[in-house]
PDB file of N, CA and C in Angstrom:
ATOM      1  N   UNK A   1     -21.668  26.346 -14.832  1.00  0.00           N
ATOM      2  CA  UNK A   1     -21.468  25.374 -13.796  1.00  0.00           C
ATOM      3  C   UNK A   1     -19.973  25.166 -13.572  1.00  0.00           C
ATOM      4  N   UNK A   2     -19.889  25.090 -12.202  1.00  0.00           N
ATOM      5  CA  UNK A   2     -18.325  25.431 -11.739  1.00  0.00           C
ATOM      6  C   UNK A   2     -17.803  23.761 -12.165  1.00  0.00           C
ATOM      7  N   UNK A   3     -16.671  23.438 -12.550  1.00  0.00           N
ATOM      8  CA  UNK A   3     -16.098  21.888 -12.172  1.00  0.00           C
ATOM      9  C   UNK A   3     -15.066  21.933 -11.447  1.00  0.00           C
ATOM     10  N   UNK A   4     -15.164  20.956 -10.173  1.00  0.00           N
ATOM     11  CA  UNK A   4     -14.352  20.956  -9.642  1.00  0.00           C
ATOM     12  C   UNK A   4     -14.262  19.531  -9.276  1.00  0.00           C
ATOM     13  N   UNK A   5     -12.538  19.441  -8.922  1.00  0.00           N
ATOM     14  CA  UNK A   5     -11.673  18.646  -9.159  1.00  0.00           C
ATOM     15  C   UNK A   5     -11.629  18.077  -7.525  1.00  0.00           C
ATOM     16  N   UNK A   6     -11.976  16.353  -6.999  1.00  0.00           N
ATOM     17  CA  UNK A   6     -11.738  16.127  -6.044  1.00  0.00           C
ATOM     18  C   UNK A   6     -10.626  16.120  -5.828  1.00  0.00           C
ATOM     19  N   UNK A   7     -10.154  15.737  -4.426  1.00  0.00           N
ATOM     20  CA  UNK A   7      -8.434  14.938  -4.291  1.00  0.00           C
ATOM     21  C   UNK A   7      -8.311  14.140  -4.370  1.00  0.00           C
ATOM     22  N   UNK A   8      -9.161  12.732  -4.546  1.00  0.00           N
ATOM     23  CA  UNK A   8      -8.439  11.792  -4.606  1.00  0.00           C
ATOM     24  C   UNK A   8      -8.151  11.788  -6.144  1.00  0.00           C
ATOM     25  N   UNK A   9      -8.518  12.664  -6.611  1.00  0.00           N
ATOM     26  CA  UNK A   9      -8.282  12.929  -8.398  1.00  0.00           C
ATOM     27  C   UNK A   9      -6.676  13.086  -8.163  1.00  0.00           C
ATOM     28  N   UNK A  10      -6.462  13.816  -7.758  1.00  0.00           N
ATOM     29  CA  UNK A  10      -4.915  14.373  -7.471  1.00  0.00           C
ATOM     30  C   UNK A  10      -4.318  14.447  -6.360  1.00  0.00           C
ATOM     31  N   UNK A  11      -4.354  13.373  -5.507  1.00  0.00           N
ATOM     32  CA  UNK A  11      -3.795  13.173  -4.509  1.00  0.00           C
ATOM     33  C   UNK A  11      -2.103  12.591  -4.756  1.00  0.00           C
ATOM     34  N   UNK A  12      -1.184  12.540  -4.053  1.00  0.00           N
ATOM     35  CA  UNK A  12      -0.060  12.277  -4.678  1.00  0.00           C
ATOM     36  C   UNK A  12      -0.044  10.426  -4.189  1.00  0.00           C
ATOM     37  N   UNK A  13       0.581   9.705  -4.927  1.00  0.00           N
ATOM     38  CA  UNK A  13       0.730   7.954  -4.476  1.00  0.00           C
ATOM     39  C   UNK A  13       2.110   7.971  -4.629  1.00  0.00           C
ATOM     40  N   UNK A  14       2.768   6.953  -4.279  1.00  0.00           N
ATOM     41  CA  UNK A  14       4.244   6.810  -4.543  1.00  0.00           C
ATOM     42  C   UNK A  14       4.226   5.446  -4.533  1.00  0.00           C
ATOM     43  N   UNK A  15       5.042   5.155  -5.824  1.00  0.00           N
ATOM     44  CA  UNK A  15       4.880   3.820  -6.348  1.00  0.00           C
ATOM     45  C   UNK A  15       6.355   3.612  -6.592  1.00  0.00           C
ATOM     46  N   UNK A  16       6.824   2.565  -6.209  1.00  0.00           N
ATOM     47  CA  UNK A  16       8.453   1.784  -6.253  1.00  0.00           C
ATOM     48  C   UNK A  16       8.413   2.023  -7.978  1.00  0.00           C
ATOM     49  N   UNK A  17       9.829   1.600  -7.946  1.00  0.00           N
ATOM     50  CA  UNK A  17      10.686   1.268  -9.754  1.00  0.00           C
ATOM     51  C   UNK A  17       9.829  -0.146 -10.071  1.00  0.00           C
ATOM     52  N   UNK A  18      10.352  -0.941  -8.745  1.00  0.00           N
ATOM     53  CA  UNK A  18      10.298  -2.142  -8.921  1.00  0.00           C
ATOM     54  C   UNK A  18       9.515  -2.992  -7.830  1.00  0.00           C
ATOM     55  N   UNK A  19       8.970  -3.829  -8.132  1.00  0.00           N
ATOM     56  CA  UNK A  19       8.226  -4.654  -6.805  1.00  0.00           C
ATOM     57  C   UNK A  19       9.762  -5.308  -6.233  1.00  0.00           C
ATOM     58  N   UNK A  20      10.744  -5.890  -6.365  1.00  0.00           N
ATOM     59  CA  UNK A  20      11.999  -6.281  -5.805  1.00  0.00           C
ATOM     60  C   UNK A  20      13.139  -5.633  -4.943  1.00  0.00           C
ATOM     61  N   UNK A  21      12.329  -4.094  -4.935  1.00  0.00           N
ATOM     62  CA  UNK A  21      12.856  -3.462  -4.357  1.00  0.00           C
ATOM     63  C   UNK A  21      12.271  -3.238  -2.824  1.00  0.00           C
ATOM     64  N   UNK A  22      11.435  -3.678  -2.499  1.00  0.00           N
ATOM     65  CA  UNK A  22      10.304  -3.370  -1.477  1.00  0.00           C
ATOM     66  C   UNK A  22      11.281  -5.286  -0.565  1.00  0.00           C
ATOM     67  N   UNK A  23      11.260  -4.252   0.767  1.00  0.00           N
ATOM     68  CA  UNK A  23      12.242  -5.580   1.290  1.00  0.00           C
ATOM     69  C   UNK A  23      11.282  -5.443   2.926  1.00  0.00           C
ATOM     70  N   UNK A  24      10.251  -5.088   3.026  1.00  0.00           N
ATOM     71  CA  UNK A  24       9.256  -5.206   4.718  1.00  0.00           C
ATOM     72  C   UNK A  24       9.349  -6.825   4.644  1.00  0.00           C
ATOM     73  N   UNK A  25       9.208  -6.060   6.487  1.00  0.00           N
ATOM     74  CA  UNK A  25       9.245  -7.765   6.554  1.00  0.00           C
ATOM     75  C   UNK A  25       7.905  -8.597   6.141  1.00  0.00           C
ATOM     76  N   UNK A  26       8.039 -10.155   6.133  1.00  0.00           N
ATOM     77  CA  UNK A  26       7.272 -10.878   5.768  1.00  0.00           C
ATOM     78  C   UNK A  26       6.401 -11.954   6.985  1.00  0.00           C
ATOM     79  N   UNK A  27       7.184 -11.462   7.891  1.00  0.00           N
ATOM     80  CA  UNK A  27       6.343 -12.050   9.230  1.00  0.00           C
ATOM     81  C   UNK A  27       6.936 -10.987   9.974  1.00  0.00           C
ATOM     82  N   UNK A  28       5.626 -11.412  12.074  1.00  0.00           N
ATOM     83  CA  UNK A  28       6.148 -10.490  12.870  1.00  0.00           C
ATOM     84  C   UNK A  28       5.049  -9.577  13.203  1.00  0.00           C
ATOM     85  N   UNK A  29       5.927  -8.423  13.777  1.00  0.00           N
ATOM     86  CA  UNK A  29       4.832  -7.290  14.350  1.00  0.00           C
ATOM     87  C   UNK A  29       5.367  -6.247  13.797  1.00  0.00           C
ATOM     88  N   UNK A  30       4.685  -5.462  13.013  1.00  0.00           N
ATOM     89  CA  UNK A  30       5.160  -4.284  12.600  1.00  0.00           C
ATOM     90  C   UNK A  30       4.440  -2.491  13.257  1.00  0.00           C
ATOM     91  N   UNK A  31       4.797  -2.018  13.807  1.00  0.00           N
ATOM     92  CA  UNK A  31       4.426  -0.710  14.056  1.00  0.00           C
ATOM     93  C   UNK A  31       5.236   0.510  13.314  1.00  0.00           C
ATOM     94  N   UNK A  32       3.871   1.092  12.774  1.00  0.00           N
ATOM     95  CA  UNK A  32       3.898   1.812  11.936  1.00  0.00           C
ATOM     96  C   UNK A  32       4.678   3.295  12.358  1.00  0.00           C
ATOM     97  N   UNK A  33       4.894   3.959  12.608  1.00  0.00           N
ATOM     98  CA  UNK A  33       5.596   5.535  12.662  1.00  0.00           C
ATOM     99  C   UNK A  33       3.959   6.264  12.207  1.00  0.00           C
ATOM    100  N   UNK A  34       3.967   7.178  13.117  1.00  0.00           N
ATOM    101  CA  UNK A  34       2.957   8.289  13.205  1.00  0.00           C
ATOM    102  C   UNK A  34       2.506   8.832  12.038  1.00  0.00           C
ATOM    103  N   UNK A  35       3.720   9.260  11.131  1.00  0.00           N
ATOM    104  CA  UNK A  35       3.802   9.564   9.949  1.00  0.00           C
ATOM    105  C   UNK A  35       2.655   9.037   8.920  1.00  0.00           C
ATOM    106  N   UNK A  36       2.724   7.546   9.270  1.00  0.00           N
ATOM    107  CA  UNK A  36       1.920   7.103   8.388  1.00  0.00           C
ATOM    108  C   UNK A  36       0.967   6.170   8.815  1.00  0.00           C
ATOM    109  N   UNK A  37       0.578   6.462  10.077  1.00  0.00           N
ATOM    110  CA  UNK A  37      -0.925   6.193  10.914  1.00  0.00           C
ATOM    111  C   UNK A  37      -0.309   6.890  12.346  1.00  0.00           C
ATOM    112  N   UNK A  38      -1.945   7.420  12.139  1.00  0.00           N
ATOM    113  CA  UNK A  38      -2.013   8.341  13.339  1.00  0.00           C
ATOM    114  C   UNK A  38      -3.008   7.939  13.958  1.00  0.00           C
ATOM    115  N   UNK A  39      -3.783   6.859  13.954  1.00  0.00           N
ATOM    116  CA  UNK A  39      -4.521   6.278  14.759  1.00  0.00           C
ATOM    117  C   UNK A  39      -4.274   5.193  16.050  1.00  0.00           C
ATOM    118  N   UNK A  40      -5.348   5.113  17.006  1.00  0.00           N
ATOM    119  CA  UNK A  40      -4.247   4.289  17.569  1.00  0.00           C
ATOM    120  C   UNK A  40      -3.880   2.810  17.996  1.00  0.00           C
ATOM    121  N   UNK A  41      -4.556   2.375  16.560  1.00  0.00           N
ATOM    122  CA  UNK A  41      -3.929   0.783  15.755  1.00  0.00           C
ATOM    123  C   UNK A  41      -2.893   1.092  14.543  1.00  0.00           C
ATOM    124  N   UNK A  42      -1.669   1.043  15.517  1.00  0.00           N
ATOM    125  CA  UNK A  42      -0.359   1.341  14.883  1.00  0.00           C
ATOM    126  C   UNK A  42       0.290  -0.064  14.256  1.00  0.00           C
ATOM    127  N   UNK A  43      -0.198  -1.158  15.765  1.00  0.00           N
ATOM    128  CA  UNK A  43       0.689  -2.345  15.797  1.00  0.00           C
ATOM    129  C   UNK A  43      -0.102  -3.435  14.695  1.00  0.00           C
ATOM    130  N   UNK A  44       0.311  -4.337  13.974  1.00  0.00           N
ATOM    131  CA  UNK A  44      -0.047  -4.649  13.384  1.00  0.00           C
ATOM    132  C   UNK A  44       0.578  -6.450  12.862  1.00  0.00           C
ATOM    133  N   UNK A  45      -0.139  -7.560  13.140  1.00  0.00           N
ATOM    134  CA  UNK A  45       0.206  -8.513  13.317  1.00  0.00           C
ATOM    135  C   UNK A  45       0.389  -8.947  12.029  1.00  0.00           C
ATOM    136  N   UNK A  46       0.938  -9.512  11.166  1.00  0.00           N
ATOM    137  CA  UNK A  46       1.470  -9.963   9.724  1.00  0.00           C
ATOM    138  C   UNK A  46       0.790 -11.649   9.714  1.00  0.00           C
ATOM    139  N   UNK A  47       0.790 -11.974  10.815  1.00  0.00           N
ATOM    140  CA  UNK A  47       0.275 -13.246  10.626  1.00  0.00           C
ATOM    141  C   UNK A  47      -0.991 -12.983  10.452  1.00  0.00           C
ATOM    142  N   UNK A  48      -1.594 -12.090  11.206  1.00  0.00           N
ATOM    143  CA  UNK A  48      -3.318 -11.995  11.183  1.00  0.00           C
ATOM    144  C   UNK A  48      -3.804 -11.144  10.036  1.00  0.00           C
ATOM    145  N   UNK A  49      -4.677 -12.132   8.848  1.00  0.00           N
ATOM    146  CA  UNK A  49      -5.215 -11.337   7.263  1.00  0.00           C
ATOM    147  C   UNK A  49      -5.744  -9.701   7.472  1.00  0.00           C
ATOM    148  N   UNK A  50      -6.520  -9.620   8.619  1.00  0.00           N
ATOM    149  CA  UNK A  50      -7.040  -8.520   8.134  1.00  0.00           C
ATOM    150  C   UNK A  50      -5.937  -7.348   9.187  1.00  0.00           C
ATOM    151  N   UNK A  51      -5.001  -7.745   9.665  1.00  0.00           N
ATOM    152  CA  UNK A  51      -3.852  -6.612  10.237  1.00  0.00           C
ATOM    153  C   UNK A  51      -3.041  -6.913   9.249  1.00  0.00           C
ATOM    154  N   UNK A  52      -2.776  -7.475   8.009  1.00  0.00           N
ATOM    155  CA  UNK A  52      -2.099  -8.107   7.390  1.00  0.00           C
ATOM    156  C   UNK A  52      -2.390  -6.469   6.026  1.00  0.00           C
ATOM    157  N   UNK A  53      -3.752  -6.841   5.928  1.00  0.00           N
ATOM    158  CA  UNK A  53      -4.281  -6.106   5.121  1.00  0.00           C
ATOM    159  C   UNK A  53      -4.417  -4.414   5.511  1.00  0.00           C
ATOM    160  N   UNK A  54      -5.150  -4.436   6.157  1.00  0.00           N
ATOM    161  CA  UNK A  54      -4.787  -2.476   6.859  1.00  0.00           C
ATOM    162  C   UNK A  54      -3.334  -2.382   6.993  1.00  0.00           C
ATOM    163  N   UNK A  55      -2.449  -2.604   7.014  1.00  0.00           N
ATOM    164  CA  UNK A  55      -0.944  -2.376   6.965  1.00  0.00           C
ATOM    165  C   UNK A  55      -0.707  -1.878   5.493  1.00  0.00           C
ATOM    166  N   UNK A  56      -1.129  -3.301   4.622  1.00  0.00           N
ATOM    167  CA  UNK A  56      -0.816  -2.771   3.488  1.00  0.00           C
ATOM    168  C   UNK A  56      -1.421  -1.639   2.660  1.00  0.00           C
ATOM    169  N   UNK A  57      -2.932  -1.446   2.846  1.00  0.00           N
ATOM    170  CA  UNK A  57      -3.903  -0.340   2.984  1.00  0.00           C
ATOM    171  C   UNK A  57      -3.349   1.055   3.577  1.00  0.00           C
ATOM    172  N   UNK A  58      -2.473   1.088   4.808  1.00  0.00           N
ATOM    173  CA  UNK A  58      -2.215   2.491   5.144  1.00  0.00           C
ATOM    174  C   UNK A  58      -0.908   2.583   4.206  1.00  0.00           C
ATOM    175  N   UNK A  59      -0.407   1.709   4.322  1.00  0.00           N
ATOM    176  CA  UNK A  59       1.272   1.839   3.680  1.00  0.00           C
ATOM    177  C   UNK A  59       0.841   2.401   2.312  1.00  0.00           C
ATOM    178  N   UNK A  60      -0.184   2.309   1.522  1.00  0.00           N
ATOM    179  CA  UNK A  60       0.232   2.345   0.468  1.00  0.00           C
ATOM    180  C   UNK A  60      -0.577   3.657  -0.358  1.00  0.00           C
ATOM    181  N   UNK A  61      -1.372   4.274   0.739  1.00  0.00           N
ATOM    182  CA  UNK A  61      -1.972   4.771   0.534  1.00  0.00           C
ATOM    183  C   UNK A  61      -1.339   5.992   1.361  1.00  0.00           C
ATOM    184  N   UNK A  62      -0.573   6.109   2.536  1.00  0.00           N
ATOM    185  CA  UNK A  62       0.265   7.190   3.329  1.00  0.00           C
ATOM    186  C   UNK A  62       1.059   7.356   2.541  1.00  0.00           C
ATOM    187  N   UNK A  63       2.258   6.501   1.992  1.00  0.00           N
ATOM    188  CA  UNK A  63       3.494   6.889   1.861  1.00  0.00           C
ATOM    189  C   UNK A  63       4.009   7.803   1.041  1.00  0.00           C
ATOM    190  N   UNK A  64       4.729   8.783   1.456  1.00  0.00           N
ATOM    191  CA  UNK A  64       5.196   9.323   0.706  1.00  0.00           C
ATOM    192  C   UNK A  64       6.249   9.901  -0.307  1.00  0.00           C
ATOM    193  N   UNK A  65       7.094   8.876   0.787  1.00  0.00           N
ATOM    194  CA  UNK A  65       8.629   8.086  -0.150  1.00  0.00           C
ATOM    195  C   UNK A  65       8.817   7.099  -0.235  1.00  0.00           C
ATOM    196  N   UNK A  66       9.195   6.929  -1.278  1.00  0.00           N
ATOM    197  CA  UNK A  66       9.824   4.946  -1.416  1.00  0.00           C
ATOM    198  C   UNK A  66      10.129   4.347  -0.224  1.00  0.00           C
ATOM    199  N   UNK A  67      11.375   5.027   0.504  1.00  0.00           N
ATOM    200  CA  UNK A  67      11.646   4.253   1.426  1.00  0.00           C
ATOM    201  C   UNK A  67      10.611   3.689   2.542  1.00  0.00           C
ATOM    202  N   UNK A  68       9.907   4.753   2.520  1.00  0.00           N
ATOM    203  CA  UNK A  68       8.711   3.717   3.520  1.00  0.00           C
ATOM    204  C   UNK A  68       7.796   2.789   2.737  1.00  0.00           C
ATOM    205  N   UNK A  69       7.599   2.960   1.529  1.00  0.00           N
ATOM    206  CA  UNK A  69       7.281   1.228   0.794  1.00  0.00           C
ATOM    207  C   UNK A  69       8.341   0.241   1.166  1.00  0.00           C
ATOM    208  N   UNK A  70       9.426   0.677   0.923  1.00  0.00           N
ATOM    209  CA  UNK A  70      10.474  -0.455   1.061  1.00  0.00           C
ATOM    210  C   UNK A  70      10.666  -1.016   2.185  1.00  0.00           C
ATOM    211  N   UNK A  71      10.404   0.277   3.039  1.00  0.00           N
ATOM    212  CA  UNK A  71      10.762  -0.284   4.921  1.00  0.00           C
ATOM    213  C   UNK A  71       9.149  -1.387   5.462  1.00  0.00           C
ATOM    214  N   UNK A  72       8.424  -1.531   4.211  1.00  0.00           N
ATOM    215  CA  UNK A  72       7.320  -2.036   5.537  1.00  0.00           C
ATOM    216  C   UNK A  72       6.400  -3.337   4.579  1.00  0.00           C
ATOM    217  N   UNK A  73       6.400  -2.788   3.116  1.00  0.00           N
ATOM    218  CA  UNK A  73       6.136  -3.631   2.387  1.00  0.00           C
ATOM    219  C   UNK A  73       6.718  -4.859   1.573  1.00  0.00           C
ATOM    220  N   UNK A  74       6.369  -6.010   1.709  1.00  0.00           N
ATOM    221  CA  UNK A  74       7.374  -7.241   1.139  1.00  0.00           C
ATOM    222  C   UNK A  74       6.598  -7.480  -0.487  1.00  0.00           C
ATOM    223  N   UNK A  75       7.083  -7.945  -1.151  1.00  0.00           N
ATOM    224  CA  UNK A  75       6.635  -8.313  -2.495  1.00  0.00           C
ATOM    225  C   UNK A  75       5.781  -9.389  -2.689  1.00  0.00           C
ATOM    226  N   UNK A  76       6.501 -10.203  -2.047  1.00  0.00           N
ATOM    227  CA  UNK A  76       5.460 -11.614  -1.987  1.00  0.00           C
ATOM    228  C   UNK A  76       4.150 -11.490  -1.045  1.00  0.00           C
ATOM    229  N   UNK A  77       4.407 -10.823  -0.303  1.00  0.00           N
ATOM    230  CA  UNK A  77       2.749 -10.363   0.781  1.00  0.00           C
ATOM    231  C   UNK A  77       2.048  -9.411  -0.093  1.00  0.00           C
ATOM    232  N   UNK A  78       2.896  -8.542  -0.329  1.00  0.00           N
ATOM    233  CA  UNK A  78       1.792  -7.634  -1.389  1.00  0.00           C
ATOM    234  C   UNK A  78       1.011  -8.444  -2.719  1.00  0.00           C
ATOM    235  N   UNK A  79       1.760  -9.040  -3.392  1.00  0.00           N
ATOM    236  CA  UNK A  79       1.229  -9.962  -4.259  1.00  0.00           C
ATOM    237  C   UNK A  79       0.028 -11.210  -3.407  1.00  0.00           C
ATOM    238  N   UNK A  80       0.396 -11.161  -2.850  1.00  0.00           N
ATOM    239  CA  UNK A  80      -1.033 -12.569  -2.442  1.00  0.00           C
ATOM    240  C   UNK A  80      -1.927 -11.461  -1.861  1.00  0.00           C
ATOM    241  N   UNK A  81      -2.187 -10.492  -1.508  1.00  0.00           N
ATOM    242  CA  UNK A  81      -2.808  -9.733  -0.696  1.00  0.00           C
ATOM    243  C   UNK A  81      -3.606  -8.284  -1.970  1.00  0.00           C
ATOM    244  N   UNK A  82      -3.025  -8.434  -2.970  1.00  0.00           N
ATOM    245  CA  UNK A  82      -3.093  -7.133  -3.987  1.00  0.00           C
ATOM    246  C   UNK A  82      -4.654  -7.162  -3.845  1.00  0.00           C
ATOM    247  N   UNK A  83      -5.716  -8.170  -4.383  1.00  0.00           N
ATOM    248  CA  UNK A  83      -6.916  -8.233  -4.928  1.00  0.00           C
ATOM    249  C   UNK A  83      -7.810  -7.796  -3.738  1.00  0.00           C
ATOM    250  N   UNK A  84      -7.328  -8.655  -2.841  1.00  0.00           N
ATOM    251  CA  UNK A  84      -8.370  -7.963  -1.551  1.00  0.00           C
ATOM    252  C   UNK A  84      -7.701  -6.717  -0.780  1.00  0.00           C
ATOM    253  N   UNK A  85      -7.556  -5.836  -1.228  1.00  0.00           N
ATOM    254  CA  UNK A  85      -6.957  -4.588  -1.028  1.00  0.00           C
ATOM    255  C   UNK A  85      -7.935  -3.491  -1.009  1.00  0.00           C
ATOM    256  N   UNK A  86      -8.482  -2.533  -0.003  1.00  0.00           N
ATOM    257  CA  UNK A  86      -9.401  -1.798  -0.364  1.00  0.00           C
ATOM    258  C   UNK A  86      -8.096  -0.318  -0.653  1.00  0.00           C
ATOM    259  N   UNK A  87      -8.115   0.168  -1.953  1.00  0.00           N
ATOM    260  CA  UNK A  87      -7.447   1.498  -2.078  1.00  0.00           C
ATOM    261  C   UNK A  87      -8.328   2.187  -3.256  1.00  0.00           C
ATOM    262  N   UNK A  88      -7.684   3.476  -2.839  1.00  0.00           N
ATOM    263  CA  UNK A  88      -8.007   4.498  -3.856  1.00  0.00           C
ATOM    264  C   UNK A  88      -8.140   4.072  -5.047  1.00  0.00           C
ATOM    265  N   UNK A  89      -9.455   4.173  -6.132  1.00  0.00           N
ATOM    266  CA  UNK A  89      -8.824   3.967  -7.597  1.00  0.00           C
ATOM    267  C   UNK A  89      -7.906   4.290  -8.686  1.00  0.00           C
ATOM    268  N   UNK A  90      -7.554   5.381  -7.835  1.00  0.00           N
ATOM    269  CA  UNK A  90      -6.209   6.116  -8.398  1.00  0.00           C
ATOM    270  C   UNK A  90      -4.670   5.447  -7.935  1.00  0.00           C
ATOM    271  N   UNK A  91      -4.904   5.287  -6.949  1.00  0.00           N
ATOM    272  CA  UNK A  91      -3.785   4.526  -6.418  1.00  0.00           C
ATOM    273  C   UNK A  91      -3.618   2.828  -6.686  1.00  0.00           C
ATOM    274  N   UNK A  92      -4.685   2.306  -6.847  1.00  0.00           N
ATOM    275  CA  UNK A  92      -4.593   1.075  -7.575  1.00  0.00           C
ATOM    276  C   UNK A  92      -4.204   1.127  -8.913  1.00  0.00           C
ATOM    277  N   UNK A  93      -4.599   2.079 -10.090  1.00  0.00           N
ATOM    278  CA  UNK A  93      -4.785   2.128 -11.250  1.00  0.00           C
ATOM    279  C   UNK A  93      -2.814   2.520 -11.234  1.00  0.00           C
ATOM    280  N   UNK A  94      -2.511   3.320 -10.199  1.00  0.00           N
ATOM    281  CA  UNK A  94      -1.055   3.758 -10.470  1.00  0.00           C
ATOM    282  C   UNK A  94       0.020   2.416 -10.427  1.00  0.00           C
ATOM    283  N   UNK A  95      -0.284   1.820  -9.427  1.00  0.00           N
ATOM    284  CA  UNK A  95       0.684   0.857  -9.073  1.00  0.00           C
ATOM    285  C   UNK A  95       0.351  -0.449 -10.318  1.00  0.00           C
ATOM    286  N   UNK A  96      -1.328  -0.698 -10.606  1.00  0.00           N
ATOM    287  CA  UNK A  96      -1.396  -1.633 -11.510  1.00  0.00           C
ATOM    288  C   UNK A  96      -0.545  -1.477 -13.396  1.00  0.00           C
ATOM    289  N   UNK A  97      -0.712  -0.083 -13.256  1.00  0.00           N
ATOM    290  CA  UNK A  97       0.103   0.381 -13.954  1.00  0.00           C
ATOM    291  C   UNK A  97       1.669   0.237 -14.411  1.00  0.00           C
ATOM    292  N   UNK A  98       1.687   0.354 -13.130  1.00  0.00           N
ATOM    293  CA  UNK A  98       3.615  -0.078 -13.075  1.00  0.00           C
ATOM    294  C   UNK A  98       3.895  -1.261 -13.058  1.00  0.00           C
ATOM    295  N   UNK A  99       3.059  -2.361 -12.385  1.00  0.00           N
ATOM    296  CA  UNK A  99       3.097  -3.536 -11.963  1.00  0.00           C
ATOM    297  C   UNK A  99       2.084  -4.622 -12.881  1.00  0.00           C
ATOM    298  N   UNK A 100       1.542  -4.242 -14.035  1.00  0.00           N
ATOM    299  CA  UNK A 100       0.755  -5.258 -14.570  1.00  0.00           C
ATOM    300  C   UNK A 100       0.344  -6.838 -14.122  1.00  0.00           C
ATOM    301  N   UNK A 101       1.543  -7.071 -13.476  1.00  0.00           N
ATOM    302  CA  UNK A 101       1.163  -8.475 -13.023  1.00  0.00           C
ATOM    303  C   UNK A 101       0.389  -8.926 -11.508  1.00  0.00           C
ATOM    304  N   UNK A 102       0.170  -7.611 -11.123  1.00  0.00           N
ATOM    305  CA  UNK A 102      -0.632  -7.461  -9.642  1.00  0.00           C
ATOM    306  C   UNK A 102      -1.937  -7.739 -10.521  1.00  0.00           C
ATOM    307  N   UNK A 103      -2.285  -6.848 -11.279  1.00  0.00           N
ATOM    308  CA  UNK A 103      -3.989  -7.046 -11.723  1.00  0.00           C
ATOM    309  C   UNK A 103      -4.244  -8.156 -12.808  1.00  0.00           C
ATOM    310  N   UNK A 104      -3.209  -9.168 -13.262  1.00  0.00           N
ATOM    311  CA  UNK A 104      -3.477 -10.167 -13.884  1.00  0.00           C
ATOM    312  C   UNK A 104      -3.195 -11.058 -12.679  1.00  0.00           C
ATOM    313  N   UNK A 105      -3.027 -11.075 -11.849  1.00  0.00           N
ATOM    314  CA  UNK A 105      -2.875 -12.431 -10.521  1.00  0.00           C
ATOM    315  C   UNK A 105      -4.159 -12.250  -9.977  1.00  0.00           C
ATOM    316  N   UNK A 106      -5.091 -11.002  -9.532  1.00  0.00           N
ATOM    317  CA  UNK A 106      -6.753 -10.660  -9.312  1.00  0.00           C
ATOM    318  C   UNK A 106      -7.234 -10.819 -10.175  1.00  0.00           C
ATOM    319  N   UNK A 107      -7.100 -10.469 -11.530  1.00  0.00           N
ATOM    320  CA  UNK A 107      -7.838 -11.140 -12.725  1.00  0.00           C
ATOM    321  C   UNK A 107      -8.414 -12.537 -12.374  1.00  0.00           C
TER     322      UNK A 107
END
């Protein structure tokens, strides 16, 4: 029997040094770059939870350099927003990893 290996097994995530380094804004309208939505709900309202949330959902799950964590994601939004987050379990497990205090604030 063959085993084979999905992608989201090995898909690549990119996870900051630091949550303090991530400087997006924290209110506003943010539109995303193609790059990292190609659909065509780009624009995305920060005041409104669930555009609040798919922002942070594509961001974090597209990116593929820091700098676009840094350019779009804020620390304090990501933190109130971490638990109701639908992502990869790989990509949660990476960042909870780095960040221990994201999955003890959902705890």
């Amino acid at each position: 029997m063959e085993s084979r290996v999905r992608y989201a097994e090995i898909r690549p995530y990119t996870v900051p040094a630091t949550l303090e380094e991530l400087a997006g804004p924290a209110t506003g309208v943010v539109v995303l770059p193609t790059v990292l939505d190609w659909t065509p709900k780009r624009v995305y309202d920060l005041s409104d939870d669930v555009d609040l949330r798919m922002l942070y959902e594509t961001v974090l799950r597209e990116a593929m350099h820091v700098d676009e964590l840094r350019k779009f994601l804020d620390p304090v939004l990501l933190s109130a927003v971490w638990h109701r987050l639908w992502l990869p379990p790989r990509a949660r497990s990476m960042w909870e990893g780095r960040f221990p205090q994201l999955a003890r604030r959902a705890a």
